[in-house]
C-alpha atoms as a PDB file:
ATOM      1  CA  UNK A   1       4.287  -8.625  15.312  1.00  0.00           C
ATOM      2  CA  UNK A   2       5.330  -5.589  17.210  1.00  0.00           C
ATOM      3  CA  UNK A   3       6.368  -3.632  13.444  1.00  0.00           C
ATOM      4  CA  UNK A   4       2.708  -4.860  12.284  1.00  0.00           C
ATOM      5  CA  UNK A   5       1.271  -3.059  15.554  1.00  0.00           C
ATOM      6  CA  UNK A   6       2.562   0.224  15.436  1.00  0.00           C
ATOM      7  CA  UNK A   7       2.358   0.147  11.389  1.00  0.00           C
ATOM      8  CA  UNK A   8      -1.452  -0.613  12.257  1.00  0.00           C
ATOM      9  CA  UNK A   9      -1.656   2.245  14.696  1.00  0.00           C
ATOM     10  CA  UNK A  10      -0.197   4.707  11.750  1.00  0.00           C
ATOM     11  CA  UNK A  11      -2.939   3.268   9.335  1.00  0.00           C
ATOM     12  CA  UNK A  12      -5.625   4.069  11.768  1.00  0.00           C
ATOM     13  CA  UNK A  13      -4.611   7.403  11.895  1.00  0.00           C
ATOM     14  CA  UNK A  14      -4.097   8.367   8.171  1.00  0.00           C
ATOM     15  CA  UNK A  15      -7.952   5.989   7.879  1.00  0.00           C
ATOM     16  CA  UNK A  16      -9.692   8.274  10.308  1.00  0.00           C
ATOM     17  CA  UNK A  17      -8.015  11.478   8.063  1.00  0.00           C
ATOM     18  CA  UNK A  18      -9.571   9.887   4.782  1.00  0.00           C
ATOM     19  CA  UNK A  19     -13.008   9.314   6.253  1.00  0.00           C
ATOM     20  CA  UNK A  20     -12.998  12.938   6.896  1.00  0.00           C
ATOM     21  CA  UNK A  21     -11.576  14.195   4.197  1.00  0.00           C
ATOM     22  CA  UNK A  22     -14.238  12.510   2.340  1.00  0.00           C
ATOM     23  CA  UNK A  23     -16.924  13.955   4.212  1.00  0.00           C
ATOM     24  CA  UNK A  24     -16.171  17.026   4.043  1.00  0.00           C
ATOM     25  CA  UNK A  25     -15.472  16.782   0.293  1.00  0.00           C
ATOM     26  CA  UNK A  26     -19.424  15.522   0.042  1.00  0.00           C
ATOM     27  CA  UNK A  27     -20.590  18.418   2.135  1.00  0.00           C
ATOM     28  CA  UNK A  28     -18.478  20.591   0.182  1.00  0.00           C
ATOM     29  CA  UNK A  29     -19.701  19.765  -3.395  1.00  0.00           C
ATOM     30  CA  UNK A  30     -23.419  18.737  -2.362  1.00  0.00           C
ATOM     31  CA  UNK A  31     -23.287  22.618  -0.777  1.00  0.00           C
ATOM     32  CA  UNK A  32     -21.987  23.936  -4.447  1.00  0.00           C
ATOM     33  CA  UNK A  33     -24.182  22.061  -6.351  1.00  0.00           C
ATOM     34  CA  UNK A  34     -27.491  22.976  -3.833  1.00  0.00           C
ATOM     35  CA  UNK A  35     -26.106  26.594  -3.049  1.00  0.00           C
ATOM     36  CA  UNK A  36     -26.176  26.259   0.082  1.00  0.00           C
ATOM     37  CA  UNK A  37     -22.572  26.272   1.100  1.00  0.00           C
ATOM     38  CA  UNK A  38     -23.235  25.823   5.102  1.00  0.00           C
ATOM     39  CA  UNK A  39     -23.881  22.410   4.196  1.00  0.00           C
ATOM     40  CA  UNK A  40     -20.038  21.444   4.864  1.00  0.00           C
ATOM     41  CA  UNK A  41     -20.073  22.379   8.178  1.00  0.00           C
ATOM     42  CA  UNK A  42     -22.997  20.309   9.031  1.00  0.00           C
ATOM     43  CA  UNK A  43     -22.005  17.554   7.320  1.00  0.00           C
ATOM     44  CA  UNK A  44     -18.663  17.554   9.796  1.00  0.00           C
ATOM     45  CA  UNK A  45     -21.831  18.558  12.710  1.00  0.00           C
ATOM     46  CA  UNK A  46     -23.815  15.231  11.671  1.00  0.00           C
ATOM     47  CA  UNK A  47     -21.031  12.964  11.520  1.00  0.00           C
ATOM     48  CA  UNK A  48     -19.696  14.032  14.982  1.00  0.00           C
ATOM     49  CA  UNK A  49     -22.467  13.672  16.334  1.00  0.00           C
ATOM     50  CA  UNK A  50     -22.870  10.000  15.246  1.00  0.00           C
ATOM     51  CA  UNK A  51     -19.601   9.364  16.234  1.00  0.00           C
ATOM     52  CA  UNK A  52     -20.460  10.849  19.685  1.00  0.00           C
ATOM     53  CA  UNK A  53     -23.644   8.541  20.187  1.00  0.00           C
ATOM     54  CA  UNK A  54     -22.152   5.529  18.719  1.00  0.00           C
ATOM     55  CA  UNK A  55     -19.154   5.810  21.171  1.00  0.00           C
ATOM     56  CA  UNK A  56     -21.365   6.337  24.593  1.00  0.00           C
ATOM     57  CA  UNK A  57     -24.056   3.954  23.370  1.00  0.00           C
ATOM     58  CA  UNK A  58     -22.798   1.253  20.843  1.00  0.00           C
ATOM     59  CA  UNK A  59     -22.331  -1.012  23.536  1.00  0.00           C
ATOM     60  CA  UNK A  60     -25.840  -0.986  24.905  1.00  0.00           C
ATOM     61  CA  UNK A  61     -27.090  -1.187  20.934  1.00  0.00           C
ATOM     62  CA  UNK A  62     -25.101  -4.238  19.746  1.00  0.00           C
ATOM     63  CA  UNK A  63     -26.111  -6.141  22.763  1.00  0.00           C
ATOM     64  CA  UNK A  64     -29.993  -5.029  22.440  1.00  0.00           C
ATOM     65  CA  UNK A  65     -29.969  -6.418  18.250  1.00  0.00           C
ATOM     66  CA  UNK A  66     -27.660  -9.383  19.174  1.00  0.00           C
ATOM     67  CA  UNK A  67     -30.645 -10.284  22.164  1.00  0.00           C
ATOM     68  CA  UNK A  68     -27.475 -11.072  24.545  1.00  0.00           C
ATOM     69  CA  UNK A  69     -27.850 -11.330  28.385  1.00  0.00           C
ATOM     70  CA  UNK A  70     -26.178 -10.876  31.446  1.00  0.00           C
ATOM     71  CA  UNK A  71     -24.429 -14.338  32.035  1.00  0.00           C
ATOM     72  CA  UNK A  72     -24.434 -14.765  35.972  1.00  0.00           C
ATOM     73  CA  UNK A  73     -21.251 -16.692  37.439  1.00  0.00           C
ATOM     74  CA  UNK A  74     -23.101 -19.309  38.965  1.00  0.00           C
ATOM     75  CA  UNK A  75     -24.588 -20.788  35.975  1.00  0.00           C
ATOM     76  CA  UNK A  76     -20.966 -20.225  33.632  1.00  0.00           C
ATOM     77  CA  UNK A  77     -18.341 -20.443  36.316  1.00  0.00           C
ATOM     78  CA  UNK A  78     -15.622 -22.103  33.887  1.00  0.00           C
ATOM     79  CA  UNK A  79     -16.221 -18.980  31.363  1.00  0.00           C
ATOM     80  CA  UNK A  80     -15.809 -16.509  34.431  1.00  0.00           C
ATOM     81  CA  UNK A  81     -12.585 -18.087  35.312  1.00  0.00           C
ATOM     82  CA  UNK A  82     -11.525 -17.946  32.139  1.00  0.00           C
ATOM     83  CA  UNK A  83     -12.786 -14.619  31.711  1.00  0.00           C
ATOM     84  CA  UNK A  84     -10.900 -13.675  34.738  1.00  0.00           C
ATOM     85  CA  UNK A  85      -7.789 -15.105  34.240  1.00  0.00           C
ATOM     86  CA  UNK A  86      -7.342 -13.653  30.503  1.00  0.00           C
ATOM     87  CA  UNK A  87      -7.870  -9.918  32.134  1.00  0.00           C
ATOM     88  CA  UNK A  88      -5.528 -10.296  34.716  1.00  0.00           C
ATOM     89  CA  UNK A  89      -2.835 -11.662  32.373  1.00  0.00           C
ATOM     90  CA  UNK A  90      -3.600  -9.151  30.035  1.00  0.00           C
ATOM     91  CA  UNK A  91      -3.246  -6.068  32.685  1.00  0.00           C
ATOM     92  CA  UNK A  92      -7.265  -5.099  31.879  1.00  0.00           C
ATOM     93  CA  UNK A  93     -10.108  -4.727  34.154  1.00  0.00           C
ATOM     94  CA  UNK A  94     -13.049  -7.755  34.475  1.00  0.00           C
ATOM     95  CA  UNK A  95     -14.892  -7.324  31.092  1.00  0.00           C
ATOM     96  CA  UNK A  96     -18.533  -7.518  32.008  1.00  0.00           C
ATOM     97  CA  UNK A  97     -19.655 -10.967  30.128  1.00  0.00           C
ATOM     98  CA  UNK A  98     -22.798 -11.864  27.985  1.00  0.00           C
ATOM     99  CA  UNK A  99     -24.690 -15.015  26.252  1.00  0.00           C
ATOM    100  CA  UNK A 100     -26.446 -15.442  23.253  1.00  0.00           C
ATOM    101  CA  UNK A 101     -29.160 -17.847  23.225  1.00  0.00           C
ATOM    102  CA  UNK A 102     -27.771 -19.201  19.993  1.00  0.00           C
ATOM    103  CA  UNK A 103     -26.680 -23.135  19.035  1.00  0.00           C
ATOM    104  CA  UNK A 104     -23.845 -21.179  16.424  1.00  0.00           C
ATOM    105  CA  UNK A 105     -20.831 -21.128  17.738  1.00  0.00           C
ATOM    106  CA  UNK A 106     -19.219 -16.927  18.168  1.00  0.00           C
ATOM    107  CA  UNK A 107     -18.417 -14.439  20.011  1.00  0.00           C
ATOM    108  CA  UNK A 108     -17.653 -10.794  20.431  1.00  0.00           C
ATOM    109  CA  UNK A 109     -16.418  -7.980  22.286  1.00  0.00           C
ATOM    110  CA  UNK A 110     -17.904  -4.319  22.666  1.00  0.00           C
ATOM    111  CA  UNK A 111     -17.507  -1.243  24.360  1.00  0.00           C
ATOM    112  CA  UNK A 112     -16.045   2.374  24.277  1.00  0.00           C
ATOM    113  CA  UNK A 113     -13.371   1.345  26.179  1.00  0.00           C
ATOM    114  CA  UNK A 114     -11.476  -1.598  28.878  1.00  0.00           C
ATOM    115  CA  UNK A 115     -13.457  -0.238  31.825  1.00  0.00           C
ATOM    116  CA  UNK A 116     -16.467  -0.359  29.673  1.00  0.00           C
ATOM    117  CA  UNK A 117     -15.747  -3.466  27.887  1.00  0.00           C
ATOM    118  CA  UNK A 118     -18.361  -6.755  27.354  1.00  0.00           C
ATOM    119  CA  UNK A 119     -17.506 -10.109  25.852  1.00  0.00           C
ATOM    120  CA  UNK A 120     -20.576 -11.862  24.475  1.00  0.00           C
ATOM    121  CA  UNK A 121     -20.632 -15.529  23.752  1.00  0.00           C
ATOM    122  CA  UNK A 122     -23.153 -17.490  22.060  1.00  0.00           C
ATOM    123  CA  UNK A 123     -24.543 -20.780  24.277  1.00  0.00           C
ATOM    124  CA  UNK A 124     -23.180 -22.710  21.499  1.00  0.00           C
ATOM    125  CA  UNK A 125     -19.590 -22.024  21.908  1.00  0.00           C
ATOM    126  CA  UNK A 126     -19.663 -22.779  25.105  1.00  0.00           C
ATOM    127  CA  UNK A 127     -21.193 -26.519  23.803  1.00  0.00           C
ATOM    128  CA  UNK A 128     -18.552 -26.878  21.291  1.00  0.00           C
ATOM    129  CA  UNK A 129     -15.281 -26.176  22.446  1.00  0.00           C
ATOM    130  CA  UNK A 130     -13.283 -27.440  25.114  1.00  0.00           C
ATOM    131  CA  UNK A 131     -11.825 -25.308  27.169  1.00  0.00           C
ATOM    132  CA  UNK A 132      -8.270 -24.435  26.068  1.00  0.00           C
ATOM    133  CA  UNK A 133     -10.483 -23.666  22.917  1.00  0.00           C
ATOM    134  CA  UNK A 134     -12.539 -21.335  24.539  1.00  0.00           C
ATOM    135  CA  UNK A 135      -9.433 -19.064  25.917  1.00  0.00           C
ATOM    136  CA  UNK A 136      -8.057 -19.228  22.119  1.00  0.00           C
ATOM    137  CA  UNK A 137     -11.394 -16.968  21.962  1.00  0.00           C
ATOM    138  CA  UNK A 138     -12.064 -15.387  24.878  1.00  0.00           C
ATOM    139  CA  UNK A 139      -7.858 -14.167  24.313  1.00  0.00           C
ATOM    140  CA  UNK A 140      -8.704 -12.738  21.194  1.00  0.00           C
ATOM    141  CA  UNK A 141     -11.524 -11.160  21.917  1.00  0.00           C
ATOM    142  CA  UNK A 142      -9.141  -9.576  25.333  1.00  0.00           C
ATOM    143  CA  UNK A 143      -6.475  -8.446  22.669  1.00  0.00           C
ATOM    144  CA  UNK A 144      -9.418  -7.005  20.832  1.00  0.00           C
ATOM    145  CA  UNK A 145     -10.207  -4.748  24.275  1.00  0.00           C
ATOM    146  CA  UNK A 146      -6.849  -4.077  25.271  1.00  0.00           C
ATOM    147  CA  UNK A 147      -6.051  -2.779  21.468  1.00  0.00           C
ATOM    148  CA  UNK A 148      -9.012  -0.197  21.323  1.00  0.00           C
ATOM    149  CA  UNK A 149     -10.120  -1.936  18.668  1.00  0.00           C
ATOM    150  CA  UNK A 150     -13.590  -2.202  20.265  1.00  0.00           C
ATOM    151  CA  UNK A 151     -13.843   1.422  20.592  1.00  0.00           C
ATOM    152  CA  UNK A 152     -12.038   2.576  16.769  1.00  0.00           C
ATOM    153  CA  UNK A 153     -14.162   0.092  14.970  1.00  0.00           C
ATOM    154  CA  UNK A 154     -16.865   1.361  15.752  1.00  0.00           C
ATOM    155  CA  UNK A 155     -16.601   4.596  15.355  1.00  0.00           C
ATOM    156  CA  UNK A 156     -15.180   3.864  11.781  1.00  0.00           C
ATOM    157  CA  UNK A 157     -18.362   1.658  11.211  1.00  0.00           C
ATOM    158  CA  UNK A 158     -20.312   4.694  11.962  1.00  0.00           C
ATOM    159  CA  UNK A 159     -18.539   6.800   9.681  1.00  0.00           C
ATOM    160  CA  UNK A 160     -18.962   4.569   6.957  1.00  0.00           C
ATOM    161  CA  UNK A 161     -22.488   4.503   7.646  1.00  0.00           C
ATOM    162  CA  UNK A 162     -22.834   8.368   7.712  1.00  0.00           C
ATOM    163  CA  UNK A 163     -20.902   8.775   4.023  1.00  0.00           C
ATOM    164  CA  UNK A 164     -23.261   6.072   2.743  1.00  0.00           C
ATOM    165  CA  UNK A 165     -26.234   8.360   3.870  1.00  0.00           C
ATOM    166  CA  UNK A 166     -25.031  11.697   3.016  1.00  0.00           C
ATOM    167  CA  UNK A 167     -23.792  10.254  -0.339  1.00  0.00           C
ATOM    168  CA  UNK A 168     -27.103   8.596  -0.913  1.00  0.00           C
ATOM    169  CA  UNK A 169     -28.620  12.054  -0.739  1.00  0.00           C
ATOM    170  CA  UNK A 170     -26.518  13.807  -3.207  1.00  0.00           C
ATOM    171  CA  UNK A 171     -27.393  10.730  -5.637  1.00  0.00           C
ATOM    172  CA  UNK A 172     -31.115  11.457  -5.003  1.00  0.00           C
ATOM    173  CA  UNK A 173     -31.120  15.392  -5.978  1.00  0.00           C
ATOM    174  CA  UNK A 174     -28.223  14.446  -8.346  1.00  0.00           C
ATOM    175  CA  UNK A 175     -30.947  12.349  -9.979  1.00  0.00           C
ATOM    176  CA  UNK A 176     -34.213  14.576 -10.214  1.00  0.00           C
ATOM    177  CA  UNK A 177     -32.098  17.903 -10.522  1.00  0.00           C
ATOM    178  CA  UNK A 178     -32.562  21.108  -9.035  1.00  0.00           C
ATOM    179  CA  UNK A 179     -30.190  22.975  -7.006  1.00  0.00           C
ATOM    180  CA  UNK A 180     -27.690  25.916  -8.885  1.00  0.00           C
ATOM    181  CA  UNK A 181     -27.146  23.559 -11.830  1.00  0.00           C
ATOM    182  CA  UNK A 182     -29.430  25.096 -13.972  1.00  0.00           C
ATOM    183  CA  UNK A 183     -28.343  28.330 -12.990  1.00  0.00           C
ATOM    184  CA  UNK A 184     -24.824  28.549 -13.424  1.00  0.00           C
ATOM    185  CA  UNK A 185     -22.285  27.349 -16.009  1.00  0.00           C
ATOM    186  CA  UNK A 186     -20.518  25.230 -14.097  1.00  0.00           C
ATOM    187  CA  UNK A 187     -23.437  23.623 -12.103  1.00  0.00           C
ATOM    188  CA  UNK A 188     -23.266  20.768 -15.065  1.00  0.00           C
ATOM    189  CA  UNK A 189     -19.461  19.989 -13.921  1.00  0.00           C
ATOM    190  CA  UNK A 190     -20.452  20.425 -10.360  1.00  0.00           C
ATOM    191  CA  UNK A 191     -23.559  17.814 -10.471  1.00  0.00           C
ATOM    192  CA  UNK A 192     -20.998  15.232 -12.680  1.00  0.00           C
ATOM    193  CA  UNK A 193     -18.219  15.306  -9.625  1.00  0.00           C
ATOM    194  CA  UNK A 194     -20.776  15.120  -6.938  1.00  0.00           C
ATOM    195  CA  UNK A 195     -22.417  12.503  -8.852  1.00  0.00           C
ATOM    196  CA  UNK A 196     -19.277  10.446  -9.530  1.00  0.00           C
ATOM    197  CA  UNK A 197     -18.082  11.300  -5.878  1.00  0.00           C
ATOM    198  CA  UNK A 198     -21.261   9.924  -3.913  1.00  0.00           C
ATOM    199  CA  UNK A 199     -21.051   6.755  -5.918  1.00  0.00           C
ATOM    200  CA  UNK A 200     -17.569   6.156  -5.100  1.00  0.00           C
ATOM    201  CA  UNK A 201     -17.485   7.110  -1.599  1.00  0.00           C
ATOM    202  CA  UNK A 202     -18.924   4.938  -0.161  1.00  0.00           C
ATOM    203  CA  UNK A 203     -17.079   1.974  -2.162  1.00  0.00           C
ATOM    204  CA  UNK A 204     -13.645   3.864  -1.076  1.00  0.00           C
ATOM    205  CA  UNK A 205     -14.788   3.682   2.602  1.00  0.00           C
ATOM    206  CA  UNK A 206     -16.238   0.289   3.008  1.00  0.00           C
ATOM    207  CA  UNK A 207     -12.961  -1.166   0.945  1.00  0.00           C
ATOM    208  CA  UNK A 208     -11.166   0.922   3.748  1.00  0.00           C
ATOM    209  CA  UNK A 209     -13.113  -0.542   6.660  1.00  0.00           C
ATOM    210  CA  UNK A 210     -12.867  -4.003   5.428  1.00  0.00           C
ATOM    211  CA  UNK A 211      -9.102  -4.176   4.883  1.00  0.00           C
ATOM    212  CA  UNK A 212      -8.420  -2.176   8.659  1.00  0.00           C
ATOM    213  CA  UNK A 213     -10.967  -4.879   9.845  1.00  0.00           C
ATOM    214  CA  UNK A 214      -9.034  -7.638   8.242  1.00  0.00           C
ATOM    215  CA  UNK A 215      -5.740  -6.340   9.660  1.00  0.00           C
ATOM    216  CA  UNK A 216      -7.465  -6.141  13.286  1.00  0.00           C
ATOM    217  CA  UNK A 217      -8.444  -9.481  12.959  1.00  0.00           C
ATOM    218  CA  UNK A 218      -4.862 -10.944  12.206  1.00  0.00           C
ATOM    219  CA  UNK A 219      -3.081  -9.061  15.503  1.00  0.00           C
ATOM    220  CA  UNK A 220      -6.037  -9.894  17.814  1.00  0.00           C
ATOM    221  CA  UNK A 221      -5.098 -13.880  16.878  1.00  0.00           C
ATOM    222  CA  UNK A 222      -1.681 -13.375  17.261  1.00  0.00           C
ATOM    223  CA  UNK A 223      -2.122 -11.299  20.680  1.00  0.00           C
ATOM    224  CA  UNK A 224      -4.741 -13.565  21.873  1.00  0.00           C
ATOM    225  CA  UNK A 225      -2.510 -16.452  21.566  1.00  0.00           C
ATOM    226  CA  UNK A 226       0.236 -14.530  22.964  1.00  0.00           C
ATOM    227  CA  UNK A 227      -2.076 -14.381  26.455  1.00  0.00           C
ATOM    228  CA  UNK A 228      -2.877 -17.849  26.601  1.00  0.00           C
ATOM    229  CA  UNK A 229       0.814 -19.111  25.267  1.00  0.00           C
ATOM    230  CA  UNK A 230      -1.047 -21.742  23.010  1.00  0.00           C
ATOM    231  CA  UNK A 231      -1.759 -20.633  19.513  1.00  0.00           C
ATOM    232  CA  UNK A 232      -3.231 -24.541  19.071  1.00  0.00           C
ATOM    233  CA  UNK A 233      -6.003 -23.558  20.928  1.00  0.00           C
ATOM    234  CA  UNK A 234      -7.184 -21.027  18.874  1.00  0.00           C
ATOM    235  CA  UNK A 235      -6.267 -22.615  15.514  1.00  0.00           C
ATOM    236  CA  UNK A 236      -8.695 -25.373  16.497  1.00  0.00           C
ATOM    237  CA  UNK A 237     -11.513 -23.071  17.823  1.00  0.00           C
ATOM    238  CA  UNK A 238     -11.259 -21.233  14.345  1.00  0.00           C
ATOM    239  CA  UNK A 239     -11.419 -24.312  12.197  1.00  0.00           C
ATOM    240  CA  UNK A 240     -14.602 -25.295  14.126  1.00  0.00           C
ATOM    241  CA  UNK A 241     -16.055 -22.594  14.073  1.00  0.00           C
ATOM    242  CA  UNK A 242     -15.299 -22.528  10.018  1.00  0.00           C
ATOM    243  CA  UNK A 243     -17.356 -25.924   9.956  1.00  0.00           C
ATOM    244  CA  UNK A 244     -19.852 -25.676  12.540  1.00  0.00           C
ATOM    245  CA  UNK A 245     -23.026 -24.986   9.576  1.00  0.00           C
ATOM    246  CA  UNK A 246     -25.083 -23.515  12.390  1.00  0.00           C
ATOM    247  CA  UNK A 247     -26.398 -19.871  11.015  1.00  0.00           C
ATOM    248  CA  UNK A 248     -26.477 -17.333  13.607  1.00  0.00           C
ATOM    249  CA  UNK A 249     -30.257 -15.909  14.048  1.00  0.00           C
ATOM    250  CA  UNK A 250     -29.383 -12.692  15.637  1.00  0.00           C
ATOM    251  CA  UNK A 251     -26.205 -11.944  13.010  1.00  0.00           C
ATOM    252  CA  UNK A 252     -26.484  -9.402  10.639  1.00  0.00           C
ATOM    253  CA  UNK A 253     -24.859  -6.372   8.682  1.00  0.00           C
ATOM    254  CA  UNK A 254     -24.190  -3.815  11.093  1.00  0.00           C
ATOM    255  CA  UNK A 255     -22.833  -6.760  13.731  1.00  0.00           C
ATOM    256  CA  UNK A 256     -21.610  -8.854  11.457  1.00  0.00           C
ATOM    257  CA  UNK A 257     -17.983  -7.185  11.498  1.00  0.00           C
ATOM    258  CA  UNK A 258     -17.625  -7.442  15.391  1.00  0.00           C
ATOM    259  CA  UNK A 259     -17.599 -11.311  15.621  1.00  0.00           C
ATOM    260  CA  UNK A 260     -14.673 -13.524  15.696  1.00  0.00           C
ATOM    261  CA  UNK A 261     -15.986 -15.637  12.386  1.00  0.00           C
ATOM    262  CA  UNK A 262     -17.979 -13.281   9.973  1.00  0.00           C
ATOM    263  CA  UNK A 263     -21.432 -15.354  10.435  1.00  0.00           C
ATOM    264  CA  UNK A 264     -22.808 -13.845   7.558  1.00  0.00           C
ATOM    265  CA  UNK A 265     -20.243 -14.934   4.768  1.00  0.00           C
ATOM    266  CA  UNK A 266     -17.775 -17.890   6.672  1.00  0.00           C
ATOM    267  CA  UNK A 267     -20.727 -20.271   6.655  1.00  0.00           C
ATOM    268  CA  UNK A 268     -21.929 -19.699   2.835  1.00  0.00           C
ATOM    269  CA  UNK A 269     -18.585 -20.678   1.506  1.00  0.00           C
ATOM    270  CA  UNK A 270     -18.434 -18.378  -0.684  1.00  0.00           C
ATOM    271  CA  UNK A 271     -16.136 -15.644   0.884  1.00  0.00           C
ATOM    272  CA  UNK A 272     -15.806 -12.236  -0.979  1.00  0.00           C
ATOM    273  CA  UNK A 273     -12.255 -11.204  -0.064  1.00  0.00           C
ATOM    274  CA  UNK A 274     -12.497  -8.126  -1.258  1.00  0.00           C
ATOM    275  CA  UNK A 275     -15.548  -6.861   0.659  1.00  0.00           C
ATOM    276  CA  UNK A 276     -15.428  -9.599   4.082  1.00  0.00           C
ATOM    277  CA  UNK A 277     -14.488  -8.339   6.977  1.00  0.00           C
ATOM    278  CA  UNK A 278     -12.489 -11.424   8.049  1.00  0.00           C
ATOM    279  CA  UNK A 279      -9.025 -12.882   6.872  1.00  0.00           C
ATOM    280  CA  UNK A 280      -9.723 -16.074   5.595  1.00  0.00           C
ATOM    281  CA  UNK A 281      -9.570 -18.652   8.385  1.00  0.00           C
ATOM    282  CA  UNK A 282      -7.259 -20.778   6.527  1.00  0.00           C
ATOM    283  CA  UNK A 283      -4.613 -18.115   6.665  1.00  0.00           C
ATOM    284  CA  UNK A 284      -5.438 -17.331  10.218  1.00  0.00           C
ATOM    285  CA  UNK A 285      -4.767 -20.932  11.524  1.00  0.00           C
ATOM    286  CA  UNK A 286      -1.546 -21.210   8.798  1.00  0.00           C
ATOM    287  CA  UNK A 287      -0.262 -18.293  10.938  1.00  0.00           C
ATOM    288  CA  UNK A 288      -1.211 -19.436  14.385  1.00  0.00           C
ATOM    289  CA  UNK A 289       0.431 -22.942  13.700  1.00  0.00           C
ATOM    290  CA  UNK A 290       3.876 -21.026  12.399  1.00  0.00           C
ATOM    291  CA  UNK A 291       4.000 -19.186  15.664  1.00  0.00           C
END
């Protein structure tokens, strides 16, 4: 487990290289093909400072479109001890903790960092899982904050959002011409690439932030279980969380990635495991149980 970690830490790295690499190759041929060559420089200008507001702010976003609320101690005291006791074990500060007026069982974690870390929980977890259960998630979601993972994800889900836009652009003016390509002799080859390259881009990246996200997943469960020294508990949490049928009212694309259980595809049954975000919860409780 300790290879996978610091073989995920190198993948992050080299990740975060592509994503920019691929940015600036859009700025760089959408500048050629308009003439205007500053555009690579303020494609790198835009993305940073996306990056920048998603990393100060996401926290406060995600909680505003999930419609999550400050859970007070006195009305979830058994979550706040558990809460509590995960943190300490795990050497991190008190997360601050959240609801989510929801009967679908979930949960997430957020944040830029540990000391700005929140763990949201739908109302129906707590209904549905006992309480070695419900440390099998609330561990994972820890191992989650203690990896970074709250804070890298984030930003690479922002990244991925910024090559989608800038690569919808270069489709649009791609599409109704204009720019040096009628000028020049090469404009023709130039308006091909950057046509080829904003459709693929964004493929290339999501692929990328799926299979990191996937990856994520698999060392928060084993962490997580490594906290509460008993993988059981989250095996069972994940396989009813797989059958619970509940959908999850406030879930959607630009969340969906953050939750333990992707609540967008795990409850359809039909799983895309090329494009989910999530391991396939059969694999994740096989691997729990051979701990």
């Amino acid at each position: 487990m300790y290879q996978a970690i610091s073989s995920n830490r190198v993948k992050s790295v080299v990740v975060l290289l592509v994503f920019v690499i691929i940015l600036v190759a859009l700025g760089y041929v959408f500048g050629e093909y308009t003439g205007i060559r500053e555009l690579t420089p303020v494609a790198l200008v835009f993305a940073l400072i996306s990056v920048l507001t998603s990393y100060y702010y996401s926290d406060s976003i995600v909680l505003g479109i999930s419609r999550a609320r400050p859970a007070r101690k006195e009305d979830y005291p058994e979550l706040y001890n558990d809460v509590e006791g995960l943190a300490i074990a795990a050497g991190l500060p008190m997360p601050r903790i959240y609801t989510i007026d929801d009967t679908a069982p979930n949960a997430f974690a957020t944040g830029r960092d540990p000391q700005h870390a929140v763990i949201a929980v739908t109302t129906g977890l707590l209904q549905k899982l006992d309480r070695q259960e419900l440390e099998g998630v609330i561990g994972h979601e820890m191992s989650h904050i203690k990896g970074y993972d709250i804070r890298f994800m984030t930003i690479v889900a922002v990244l991925v959002g910024t090559i989608a836009l800038l690569s919808d652009w270069m489709r649009r003016i791609a599409w109704f011409g204009g720019g040096r390509s009628r000028r020049d002799s090469g404009g023709g080859i130039i308006a091909l690439l950057g046509l080829v390259l904003a459709i693929v881009a964004p493929v290339i990246a999501l692929l990328m932030q799926m299979a990191l996200s996937r990856t994520r997943e698999y060392l928060a469960d084993a962490q997580g279980a490594m906290l509460t020294r008993y993988p059981e508990g989250l095996a069972s949490a994940l396989e009813k969380l797989a059958a619970d049928r509940e959908p999850l009212e406030v879930a959607n694309k630009a969340t969906a990635h953050l939750y333990i259980v992707n609540p967008l595809t795990e409850h359809k049954g039909m799983v895309n495991n090329l494009f989910d975000t999530h391991p396939p919860i059969t694999e994740r409780v096989r691997r729990l149980r051979a701990m």
